[in-house]
Protein backbone atom coordinates (compact mmCIF):
# COMPACT_ATOMS: atom_id res chain seq x y z
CA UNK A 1 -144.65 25.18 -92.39
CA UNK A 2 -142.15 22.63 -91.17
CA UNK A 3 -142.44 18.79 -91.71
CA UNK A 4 -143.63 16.81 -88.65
CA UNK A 5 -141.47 14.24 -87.01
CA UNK A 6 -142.98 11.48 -88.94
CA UNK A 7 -142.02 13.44 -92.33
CA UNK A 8 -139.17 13.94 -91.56
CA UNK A 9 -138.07 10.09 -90.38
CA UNK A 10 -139.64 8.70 -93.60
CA UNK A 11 -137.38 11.57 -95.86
CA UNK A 12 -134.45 10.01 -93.60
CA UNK A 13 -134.63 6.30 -94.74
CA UNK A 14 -135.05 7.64 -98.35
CA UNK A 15 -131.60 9.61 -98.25
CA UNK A 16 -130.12 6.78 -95.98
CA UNK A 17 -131.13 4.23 -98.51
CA UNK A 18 -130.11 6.72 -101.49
CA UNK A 19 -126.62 6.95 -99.86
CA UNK A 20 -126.16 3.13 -99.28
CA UNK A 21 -126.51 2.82 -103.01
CA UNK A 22 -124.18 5.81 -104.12
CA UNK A 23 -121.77 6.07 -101.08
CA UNK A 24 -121.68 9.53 -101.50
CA UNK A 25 -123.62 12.43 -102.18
CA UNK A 26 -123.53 16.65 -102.38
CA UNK A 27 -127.08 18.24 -101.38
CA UNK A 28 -127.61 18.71 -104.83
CA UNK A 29 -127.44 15.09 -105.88
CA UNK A 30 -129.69 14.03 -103.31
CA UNK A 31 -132.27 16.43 -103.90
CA UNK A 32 -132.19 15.75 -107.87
CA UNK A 33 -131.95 12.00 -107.33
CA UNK A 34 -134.70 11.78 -104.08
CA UNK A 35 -137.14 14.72 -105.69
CA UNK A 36 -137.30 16.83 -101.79
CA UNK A 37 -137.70 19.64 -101.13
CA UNK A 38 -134.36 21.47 -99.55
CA UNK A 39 -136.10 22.14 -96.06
CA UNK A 40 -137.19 18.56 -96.27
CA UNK A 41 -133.27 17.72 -97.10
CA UNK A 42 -131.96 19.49 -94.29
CA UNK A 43 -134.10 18.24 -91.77
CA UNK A 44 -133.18 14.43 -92.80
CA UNK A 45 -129.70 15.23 -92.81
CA UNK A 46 -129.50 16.81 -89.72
CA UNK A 47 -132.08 13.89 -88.27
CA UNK A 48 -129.45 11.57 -89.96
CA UNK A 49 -126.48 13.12 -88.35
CA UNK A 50 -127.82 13.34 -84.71
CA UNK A 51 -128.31 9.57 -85.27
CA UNK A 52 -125.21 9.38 -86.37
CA UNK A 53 -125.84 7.28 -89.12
CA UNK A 54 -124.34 9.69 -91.84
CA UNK A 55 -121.35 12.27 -92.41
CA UNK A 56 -120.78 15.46 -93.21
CA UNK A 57 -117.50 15.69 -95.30
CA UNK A 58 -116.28 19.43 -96.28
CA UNK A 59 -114.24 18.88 -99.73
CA UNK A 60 -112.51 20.85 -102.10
CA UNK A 61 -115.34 20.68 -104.30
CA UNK A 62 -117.84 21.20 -101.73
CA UNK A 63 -119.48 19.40 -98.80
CA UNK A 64 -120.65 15.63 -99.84
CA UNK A 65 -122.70 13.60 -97.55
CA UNK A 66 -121.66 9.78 -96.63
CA UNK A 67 -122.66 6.51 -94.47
């Protein structure tokens, strides 16, 4: 089953908050640093990107996640 709305905002301000601390992140650090699920992850960063409050950065050594 997929997280509601409300789920999915509060998983959003946890990896917003995680990536004003670290700057930058690959899915992997954020989901051993925040302790989510990956559905959870993808929703929020998705959520996250509509808003356009984070990036999506395809690097050489994979794709990192930014304010």
């Amino acid at each position: 089953m997929l997280p509601n709305n409300e789920l999915i905002h509060k998983n959003s301000i946890i990896i917003y908050e995680l990536l004003s601390e670290i700057k930058r992140c690959s899915f992997n650090e954020i989901q051993s640093i925040c302790k989510l699920d990956s559905v959870c992850i993808c929703l929020s960063l998705i959520h996250l990107i509509r808003l356009d409050k984070i990036q999506q950065i395809n690097t050489p050594n994979g794709i990192i996640y930014t304010l």
